[in-house]
Protein backbone atom coordinates (compact mmCIF):
# COMPACT_ATOMS: atom_id res chain seq x y z
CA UNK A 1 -29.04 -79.89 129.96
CA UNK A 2 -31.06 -81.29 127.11
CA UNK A 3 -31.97 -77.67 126.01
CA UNK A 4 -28.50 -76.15 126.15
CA UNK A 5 -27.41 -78.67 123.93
CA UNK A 6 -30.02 -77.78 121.14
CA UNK A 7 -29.20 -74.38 121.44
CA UNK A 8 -25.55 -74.90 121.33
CA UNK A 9 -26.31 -76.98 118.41
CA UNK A 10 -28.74 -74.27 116.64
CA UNK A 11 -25.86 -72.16 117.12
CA UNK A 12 -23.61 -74.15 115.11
CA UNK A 13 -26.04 -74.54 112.54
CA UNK A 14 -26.77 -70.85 111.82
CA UNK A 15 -23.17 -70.35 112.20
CA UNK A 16 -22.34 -72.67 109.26
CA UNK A 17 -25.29 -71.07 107.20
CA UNK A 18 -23.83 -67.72 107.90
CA UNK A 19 -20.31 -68.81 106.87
CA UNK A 20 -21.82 -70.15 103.83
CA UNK A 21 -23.65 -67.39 102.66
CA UNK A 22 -20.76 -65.08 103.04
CA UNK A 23 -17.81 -67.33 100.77
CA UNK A 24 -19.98 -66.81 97.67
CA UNK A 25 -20.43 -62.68 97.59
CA UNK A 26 -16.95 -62.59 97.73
CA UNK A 27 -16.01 -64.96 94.85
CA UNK A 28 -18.60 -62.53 92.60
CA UNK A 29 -16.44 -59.24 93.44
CA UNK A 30 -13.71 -60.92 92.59
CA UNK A 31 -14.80 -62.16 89.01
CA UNK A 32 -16.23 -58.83 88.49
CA UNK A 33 -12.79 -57.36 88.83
CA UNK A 34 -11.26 -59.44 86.42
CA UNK A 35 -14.05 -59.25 84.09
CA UNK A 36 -13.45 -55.44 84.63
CA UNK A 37 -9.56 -55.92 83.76
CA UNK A 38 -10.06 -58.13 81.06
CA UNK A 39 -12.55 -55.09 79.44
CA UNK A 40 -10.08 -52.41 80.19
CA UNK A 41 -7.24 -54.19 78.75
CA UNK A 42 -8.81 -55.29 75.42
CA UNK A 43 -10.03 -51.75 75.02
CA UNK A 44 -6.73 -50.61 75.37
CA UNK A 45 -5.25 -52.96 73.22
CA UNK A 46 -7.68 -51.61 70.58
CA UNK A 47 -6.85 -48.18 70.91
CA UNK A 48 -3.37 -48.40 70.69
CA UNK A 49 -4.40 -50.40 67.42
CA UNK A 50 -6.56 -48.23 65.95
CA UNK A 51 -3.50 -45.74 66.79
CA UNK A 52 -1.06 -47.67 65.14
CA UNK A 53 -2.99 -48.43 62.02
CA UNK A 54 -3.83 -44.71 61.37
CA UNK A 55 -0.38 -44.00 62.62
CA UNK A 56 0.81 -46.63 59.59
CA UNK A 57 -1.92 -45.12 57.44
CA UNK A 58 -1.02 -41.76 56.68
CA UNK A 59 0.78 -39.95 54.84
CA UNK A 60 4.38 -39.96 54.13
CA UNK A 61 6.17 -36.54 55.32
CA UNK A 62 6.13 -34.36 52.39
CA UNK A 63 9.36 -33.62 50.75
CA UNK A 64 10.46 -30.51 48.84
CA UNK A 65 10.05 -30.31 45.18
CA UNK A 66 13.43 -29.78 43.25
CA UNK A 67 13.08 -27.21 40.79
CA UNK A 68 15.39 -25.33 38.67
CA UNK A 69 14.61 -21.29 39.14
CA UNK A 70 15.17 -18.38 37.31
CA UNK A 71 15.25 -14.39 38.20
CA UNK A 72 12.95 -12.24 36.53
CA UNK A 73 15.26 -9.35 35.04
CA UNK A 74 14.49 -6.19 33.09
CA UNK A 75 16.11 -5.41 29.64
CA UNK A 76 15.04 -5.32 26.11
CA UNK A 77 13.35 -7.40 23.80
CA UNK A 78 12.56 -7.31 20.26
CA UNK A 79 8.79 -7.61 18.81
CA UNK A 80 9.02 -9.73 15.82
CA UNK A 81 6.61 -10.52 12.97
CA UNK A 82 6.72 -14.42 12.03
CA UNK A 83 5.97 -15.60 8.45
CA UNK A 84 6.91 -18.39 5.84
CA UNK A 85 8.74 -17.38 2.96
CA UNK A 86 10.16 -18.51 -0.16
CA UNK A 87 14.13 -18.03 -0.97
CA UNK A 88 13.96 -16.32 -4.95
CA UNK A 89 17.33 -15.73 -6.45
CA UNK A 90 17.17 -11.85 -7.62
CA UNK A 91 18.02 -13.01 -11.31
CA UNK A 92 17.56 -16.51 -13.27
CA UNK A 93 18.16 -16.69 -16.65
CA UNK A 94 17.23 -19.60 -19.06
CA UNK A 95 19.75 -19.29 -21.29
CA UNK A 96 18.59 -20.77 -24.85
CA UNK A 97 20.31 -20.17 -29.04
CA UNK A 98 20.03 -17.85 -30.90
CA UNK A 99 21.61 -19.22 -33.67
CA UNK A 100 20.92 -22.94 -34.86
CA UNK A 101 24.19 -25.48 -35.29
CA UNK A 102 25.33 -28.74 -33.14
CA UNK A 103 27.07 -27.93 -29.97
CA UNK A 104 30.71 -29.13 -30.06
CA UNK A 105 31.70 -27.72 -26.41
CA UNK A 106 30.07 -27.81 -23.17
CA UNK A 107 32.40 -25.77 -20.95
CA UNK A 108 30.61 -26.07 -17.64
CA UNK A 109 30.35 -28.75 -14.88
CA UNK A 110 26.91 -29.15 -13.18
CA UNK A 111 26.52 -27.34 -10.14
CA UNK A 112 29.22 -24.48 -10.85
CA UNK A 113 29.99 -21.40 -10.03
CA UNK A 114 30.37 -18.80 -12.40
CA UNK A 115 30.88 -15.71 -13.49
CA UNK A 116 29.35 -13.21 -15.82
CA UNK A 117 30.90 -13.58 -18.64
CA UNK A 118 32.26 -16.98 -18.43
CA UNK A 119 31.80 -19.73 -21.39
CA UNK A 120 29.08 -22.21 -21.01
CA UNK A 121 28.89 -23.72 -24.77
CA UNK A 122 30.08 -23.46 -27.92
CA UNK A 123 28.17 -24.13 -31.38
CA UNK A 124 29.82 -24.30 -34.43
CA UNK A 125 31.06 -21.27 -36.07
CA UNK A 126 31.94 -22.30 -39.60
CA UNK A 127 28.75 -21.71 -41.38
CA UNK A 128 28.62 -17.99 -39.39
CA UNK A 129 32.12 -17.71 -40.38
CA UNK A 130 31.46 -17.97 -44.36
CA UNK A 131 28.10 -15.96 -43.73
CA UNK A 132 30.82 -13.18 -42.14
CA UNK A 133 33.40 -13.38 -45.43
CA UNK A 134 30.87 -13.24 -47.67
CA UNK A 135 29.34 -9.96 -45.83
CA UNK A 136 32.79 -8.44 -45.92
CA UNK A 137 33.37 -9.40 -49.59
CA UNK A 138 30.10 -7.64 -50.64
CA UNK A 139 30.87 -4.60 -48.33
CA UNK A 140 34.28 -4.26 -50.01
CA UNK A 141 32.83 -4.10 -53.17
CA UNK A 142 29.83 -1.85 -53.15
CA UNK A 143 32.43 0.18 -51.25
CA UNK A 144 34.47 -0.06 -54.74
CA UNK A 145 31.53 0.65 -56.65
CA UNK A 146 30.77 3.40 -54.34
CA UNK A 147 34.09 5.05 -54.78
CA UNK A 148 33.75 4.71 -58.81
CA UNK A 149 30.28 6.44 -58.79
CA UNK A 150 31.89 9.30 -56.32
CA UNK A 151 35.22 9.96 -59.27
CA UNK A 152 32.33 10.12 -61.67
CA UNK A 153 30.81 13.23 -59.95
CA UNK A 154 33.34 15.09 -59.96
CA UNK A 155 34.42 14.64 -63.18
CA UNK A 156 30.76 15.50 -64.15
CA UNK A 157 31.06 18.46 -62.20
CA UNK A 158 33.96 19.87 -63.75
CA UNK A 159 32.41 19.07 -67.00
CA UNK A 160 29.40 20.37 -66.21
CA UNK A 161 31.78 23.94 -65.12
CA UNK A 162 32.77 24.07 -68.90
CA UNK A 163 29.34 23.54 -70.25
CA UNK A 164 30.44 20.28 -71.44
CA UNK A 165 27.19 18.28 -70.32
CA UNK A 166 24.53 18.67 -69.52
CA UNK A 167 23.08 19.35 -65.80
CA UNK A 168 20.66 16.27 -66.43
CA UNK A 169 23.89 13.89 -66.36
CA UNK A 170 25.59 15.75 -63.56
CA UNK A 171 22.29 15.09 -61.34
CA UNK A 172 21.94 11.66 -62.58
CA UNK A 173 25.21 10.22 -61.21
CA UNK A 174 24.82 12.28 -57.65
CA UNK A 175 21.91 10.18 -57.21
CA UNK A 176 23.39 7.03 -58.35
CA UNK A 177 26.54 7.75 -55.28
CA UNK A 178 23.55 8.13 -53.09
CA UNK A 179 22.38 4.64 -54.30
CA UNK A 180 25.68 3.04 -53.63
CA UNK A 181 25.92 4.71 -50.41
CA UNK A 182 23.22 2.70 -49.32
CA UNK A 183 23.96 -0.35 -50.75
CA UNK A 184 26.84 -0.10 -48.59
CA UNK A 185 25.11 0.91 -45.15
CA UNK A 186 23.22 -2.63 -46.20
CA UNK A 187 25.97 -4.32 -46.58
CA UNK A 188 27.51 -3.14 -43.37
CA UNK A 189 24.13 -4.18 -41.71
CA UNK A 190 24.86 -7.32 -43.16
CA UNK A 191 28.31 -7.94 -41.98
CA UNK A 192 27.31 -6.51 -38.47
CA UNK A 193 24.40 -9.10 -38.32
CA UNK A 194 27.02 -12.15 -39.60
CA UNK A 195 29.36 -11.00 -36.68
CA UNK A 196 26.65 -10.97 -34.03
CA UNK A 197 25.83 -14.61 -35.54
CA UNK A 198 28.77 -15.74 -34.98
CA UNK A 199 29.21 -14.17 -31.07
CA UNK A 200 26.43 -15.91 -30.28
CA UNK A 201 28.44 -19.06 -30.99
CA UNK A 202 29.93 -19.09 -27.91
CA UNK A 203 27.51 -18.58 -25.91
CA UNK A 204 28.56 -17.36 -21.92
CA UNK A 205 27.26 -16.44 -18.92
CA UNK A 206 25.03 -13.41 -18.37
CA UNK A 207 24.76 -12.87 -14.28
CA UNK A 208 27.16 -14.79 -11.60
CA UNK A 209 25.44 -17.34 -10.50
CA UNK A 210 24.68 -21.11 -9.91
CA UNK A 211 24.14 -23.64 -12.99
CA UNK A 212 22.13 -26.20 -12.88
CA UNK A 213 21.95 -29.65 -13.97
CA UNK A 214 23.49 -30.37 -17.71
CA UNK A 215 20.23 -29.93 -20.11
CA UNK A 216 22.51 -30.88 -23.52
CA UNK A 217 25.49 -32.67 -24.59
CA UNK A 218 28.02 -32.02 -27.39
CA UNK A 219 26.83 -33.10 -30.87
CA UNK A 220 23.55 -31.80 -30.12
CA UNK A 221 21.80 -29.68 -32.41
CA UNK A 222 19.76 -26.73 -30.97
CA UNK A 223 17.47 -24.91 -32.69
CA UNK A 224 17.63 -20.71 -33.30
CA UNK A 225 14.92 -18.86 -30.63
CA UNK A 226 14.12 -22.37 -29.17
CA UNK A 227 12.44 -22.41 -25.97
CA UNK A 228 14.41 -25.84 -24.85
CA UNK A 229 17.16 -24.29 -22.12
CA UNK A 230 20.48 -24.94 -22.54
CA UNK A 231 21.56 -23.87 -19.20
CA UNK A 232 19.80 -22.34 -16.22
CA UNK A 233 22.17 -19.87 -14.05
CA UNK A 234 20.24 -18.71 -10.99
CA UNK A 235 22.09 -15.76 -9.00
CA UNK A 236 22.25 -16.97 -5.05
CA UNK A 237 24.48 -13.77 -3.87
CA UNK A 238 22.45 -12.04 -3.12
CA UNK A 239 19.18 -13.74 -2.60
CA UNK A 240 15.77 -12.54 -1.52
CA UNK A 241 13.40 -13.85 0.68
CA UNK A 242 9.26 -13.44 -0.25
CA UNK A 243 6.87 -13.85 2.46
CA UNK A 244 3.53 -12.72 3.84
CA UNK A 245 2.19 -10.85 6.20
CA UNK A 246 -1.56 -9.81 7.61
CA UNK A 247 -2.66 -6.53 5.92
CA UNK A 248 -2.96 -5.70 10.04
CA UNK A 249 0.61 -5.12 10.33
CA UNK A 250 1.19 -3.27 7.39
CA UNK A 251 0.78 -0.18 9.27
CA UNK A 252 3.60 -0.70 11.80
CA UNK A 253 6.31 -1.63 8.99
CA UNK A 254 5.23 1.55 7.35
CA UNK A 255 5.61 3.98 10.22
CA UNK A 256 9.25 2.41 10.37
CA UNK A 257 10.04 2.67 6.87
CA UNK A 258 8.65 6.27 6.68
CA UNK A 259 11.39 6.88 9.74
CA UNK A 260 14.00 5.40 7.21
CA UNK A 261 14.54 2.88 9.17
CA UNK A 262 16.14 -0.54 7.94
CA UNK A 263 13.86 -3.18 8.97
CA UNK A 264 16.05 -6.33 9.66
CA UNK A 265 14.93 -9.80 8.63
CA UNK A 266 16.67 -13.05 9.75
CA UNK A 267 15.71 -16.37 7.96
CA UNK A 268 15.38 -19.90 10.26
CA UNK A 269 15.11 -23.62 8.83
CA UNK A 270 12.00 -25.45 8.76
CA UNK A 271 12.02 -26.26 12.68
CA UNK A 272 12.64 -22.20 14.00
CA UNK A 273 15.94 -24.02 15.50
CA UNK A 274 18.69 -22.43 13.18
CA UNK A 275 19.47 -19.15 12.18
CA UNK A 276 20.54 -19.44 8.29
CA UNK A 277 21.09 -15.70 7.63
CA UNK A 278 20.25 -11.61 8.49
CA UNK A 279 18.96 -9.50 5.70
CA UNK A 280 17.25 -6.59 5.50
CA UNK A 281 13.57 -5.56 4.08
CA UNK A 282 13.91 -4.70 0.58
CA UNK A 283 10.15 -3.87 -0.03
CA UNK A 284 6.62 -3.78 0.39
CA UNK A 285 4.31 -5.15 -2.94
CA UNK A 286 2.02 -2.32 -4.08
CA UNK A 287 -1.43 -4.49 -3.61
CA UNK A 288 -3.06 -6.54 -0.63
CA UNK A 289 -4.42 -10.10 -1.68
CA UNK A 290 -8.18 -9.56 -1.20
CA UNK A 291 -7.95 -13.38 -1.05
CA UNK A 292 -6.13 -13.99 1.74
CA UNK A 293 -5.58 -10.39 3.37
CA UNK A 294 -1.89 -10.42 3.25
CA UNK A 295 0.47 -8.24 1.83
CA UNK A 296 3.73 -9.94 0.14
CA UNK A 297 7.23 -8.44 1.37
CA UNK A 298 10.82 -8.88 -0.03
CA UNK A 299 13.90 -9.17 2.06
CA UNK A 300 17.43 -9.12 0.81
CA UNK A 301 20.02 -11.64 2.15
CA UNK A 302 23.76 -11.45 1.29
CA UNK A 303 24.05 -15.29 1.51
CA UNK A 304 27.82 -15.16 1.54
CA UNK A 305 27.58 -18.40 3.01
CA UNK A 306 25.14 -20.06 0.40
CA UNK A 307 23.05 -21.18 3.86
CA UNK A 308 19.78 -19.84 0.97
CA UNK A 309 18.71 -21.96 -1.59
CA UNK A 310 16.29 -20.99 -4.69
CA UNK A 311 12.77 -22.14 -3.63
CA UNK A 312 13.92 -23.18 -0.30
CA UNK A 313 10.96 -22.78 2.01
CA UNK A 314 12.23 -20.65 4.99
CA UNK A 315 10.46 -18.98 8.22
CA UNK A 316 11.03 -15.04 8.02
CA UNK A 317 11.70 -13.08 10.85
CA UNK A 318 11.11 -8.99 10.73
CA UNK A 319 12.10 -6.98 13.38
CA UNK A 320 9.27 -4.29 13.51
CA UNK A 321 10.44 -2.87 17.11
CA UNK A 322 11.85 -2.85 20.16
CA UNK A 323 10.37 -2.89 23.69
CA UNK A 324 12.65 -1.22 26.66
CA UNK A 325 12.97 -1.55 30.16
CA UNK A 326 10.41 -4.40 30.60
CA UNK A 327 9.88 -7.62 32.64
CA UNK A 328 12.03 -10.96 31.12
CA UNK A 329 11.57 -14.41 32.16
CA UNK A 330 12.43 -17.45 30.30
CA UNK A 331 9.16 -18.79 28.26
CA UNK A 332 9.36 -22.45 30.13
CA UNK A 333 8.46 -20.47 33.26
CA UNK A 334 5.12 -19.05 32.00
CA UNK A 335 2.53 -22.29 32.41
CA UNK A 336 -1.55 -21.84 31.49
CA UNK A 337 -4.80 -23.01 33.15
CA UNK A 338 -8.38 -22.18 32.75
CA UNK A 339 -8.21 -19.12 34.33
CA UNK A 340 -4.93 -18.08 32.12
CA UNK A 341 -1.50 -17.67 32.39
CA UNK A 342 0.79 -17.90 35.53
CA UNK A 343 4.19 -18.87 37.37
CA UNK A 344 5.00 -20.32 40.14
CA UNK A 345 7.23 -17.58 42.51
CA UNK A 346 9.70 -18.77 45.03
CA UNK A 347 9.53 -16.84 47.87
CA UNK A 348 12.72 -15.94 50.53
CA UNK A 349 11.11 -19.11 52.56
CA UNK A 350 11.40 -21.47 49.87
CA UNK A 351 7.49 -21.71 49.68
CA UNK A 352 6.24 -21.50 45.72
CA UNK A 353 3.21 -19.19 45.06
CA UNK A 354 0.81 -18.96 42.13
CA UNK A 355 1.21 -15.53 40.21
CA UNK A 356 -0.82 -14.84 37.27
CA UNK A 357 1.06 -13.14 34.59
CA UNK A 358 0.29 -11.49 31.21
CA UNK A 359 2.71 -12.50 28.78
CA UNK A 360 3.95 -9.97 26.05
CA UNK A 361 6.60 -10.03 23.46
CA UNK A 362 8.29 -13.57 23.38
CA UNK A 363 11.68 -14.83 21.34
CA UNK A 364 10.61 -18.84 22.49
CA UNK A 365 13.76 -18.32 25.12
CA UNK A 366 12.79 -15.24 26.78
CA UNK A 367 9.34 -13.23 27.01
CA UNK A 368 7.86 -9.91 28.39
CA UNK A 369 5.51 -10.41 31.07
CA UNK A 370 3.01 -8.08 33.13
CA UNK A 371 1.98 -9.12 36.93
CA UNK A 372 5.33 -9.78 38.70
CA UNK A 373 8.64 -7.74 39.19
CA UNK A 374 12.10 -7.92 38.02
CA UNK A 375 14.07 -9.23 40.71
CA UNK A 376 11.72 -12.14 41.75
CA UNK A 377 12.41 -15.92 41.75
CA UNK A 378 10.67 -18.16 39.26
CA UNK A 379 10.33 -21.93 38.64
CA UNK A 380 11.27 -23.09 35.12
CA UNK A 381 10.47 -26.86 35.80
CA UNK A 382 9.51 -29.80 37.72
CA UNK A 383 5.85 -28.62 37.37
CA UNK A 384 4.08 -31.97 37.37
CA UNK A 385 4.96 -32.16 41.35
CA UNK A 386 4.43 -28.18 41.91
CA UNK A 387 1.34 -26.94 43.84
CA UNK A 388 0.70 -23.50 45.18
CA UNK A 389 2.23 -23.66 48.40
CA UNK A 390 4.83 -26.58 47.75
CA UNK A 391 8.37 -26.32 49.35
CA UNK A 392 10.82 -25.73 47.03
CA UNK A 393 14.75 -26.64 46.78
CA UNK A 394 16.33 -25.02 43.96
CA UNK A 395 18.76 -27.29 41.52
CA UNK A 396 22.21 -25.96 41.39
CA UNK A 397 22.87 -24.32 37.89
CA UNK A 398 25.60 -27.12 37.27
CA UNK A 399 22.36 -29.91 37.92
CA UNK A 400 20.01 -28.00 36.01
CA UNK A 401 18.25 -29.35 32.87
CA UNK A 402 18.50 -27.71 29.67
CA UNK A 403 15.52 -25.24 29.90
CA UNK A 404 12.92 -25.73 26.89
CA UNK A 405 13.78 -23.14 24.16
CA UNK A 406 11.30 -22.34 21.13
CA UNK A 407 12.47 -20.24 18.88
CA UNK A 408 16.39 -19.01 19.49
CA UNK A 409 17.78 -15.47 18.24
CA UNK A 410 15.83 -13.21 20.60
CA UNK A 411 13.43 -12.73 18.46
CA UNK A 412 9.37 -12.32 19.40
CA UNK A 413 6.46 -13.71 17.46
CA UNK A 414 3.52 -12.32 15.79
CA UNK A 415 1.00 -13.76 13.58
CA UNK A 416 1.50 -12.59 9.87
CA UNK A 417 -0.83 -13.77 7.49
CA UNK A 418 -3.53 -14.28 9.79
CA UNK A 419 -5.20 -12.95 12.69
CA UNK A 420 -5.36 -15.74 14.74
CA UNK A 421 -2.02 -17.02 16.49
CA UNK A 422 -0.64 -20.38 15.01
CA UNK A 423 2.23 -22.59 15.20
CA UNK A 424 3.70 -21.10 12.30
CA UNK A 425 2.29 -17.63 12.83
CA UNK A 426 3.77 -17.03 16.12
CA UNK A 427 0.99 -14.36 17.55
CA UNK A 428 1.92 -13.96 21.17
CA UNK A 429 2.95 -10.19 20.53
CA UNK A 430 1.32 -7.87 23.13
């Protein structure tokens, strides 16, 4: 009895051990679980961070670059020689006396237009007046004496035809009408010269022209063959143009002017903005200037308009030729990197593509270029955003920006007066 009890009891006890033993493996699976979750879940939570943040982190979507575009077409173009030149009036005359005396009229107004012929002063006839009686009252009587010594021949002569005198006498008084024939050609020299005095009394204008500012004032007194002006008068219709060109053009302007062809020549203000006036080459100076290697031309400018002004500094323009049938786009278009010159084309996809280009004959608005075709799509701005490759969408004409213009007229630019291209010298002439 006594020993089923201790084994009932031992029975008990390992039971409870067992029991015991058992509760605490369970517990750990469980906290391994949830330590398990927890890891899962904060590594999710990280991921879908990090996927947010680089998510938040790039870029924007790229939007398309608005451009304004041009088409390349084909036409003509003009190749154009670019040089400063001087505006010279073809005549200006200093007008000065010829006779001395005070000046009692001043007939013209500063500034004024006149014609040849015209009065500009008057000095005081009187004393060329008396000079021109006095001439005719000599004249009249040396003519007098003349006609007394000319009765005496013949009445020698028909003396002389009845032996009355001798030939000695008859001889004498021939010789003495010869004497008072010349005493009167003198004194018709004489009277001539007192009439020219007194013309140049009134003293007018020689050419048309411009005068200038008022040099003297009535009551004046001027001085014969004085080389103090009274008036300038510089002729501004028409007006020529000087300017210079590099002795390494000179041959081209002479193949056209052996042709007989008329070389045209337009004159722009200081800027190359404004077209002042068309002309024509007049002609070529006979020497180059060793000094600088240019050769000085002449151009001649109707200026109905007065738009020329003496010594007004001008930038010439000569037309040497003409280039057909090539490649035009407008000059904004053409941009330059190391490599050299390019554009960007638009293609039918709207995609913009570097081209390099060889530019040719340019007016500042248009210019010849070699390396893409007439017909294609260029950009003409908006090239601080454009890349090669970029997505394009074109600006209606009505939005479109002015496009940058150099020099206006269709005209194309060389370098005259020096071989190297400069701002003034133009030099972009293939």
């Amino acid at each position: 009895m006594t020993q089923q009890r201790t084994n009932s009891a031992e029975t008990k006890t390992a039971e409870s051990n067992g029991s015991s033993s058992a509760r605490p493996t369970s517990r750990s699976r469980w906290v391994w679980l949830l330590g398990a979750a927890v890891i899962v879940a904060v590594v999710l939570y990280l991921r879908h961070g990090s996927a947010q943040q680089a998510k938040n982190n790039a870029d924007p979507p790229v939007r398309p670059v608005v451009v304004s575009a041009a088409v390349a077409k084909q036409g003509d173009i003009g190749v154009y020689l670019d040089a400063l030149g001087t505006v010279t009036p073809v005549y200006t005359v200093t007008v000065t006396s010829r006779v001395q005396g005070e000046i009692t009229q001043v007939y013209y107004h500063e500034g004024q237009m006149v014609r040849k012929g015209d009065p500009l002063l008057e000095i005081d006839p009187r004393p060329y007046q008396a000079q021109l009686i006095q001439a005719e009252g000599q004249l009249a009587h040396d003519q007098a004496v003349l006609n007394e010594a000319k009765i005496d021949v013949d009445r020698y002569q028909q003396a002389f035809n009845r032996n009355a005198i001798a030939k000695q006498q008859l001889d004498d008084q021939q010789q003495v009408v010869l004497q008072d024939e010349g005493t009167v050609k003198n004194d018709e020299g004489t009277l001539a010269n007192a009439k020219v005095n007194l013309a140049y009394t009134h003293i007018t204008s020689p050419i048309d022209g411009r005068v200038g500012l008022r040099l003297v004032d009535p009551g004046n007194i001027v001085q014969a063959n004085s080389t103090t002006p009274l008036v300038v008068i510089t002729q501004l219709q028409p007006i020529t143009v000087i300017f210079s060109i590099a002795e390494d053009h000179l041959s081209k302007i002479q193949q056209q002017l052996r042709k007989g062809v008329r070389l045209s020549v337009d004159a722009f203000d200081r800027e190359q903005a404004t077209k002042l006036a068309s002309g024509y080459l007049l002609t070529l100076d006979n020497m180059i200037d060793t000094t600088t290697g240019t050769v000085k031309l002449k151009a001649m400018f109707p200026n109905t308009d007065g738009a020329l002004f003496p010594s007004q500094f001008v930038n010439a323009r000569l037309l040497v030729d003409t280039l057909h049938n090539v490649t035009l786009i407008p000059t904004p278009a053409i941009q330059r990197n190391a490599q050299g010159a390019f554009v960007y084309v638009i293609g039918a996809d709207q995609i913009a593509s570097i081209h390099p280009v060889t530019p040719g004959a340019t007016d500042g608005t248009m210019t010849q270029v070699q390396g893409i075709d007439a017909g294609n799509t260029v950009a003409i701005n908006g090239f601080d955003k454009l890349q090669d490759g970029s997505k394009i969408t074109v600006r209606q004409p009505s939005q479109s920006a002015p496009q940058a213009g150099g020099k206006p007229g269709g005209q194309t630019s060389e370098a005259p007066g020096s071989s190297a291209a400069g701002k003034k010298g133009g030099g972009s002439t293939q």
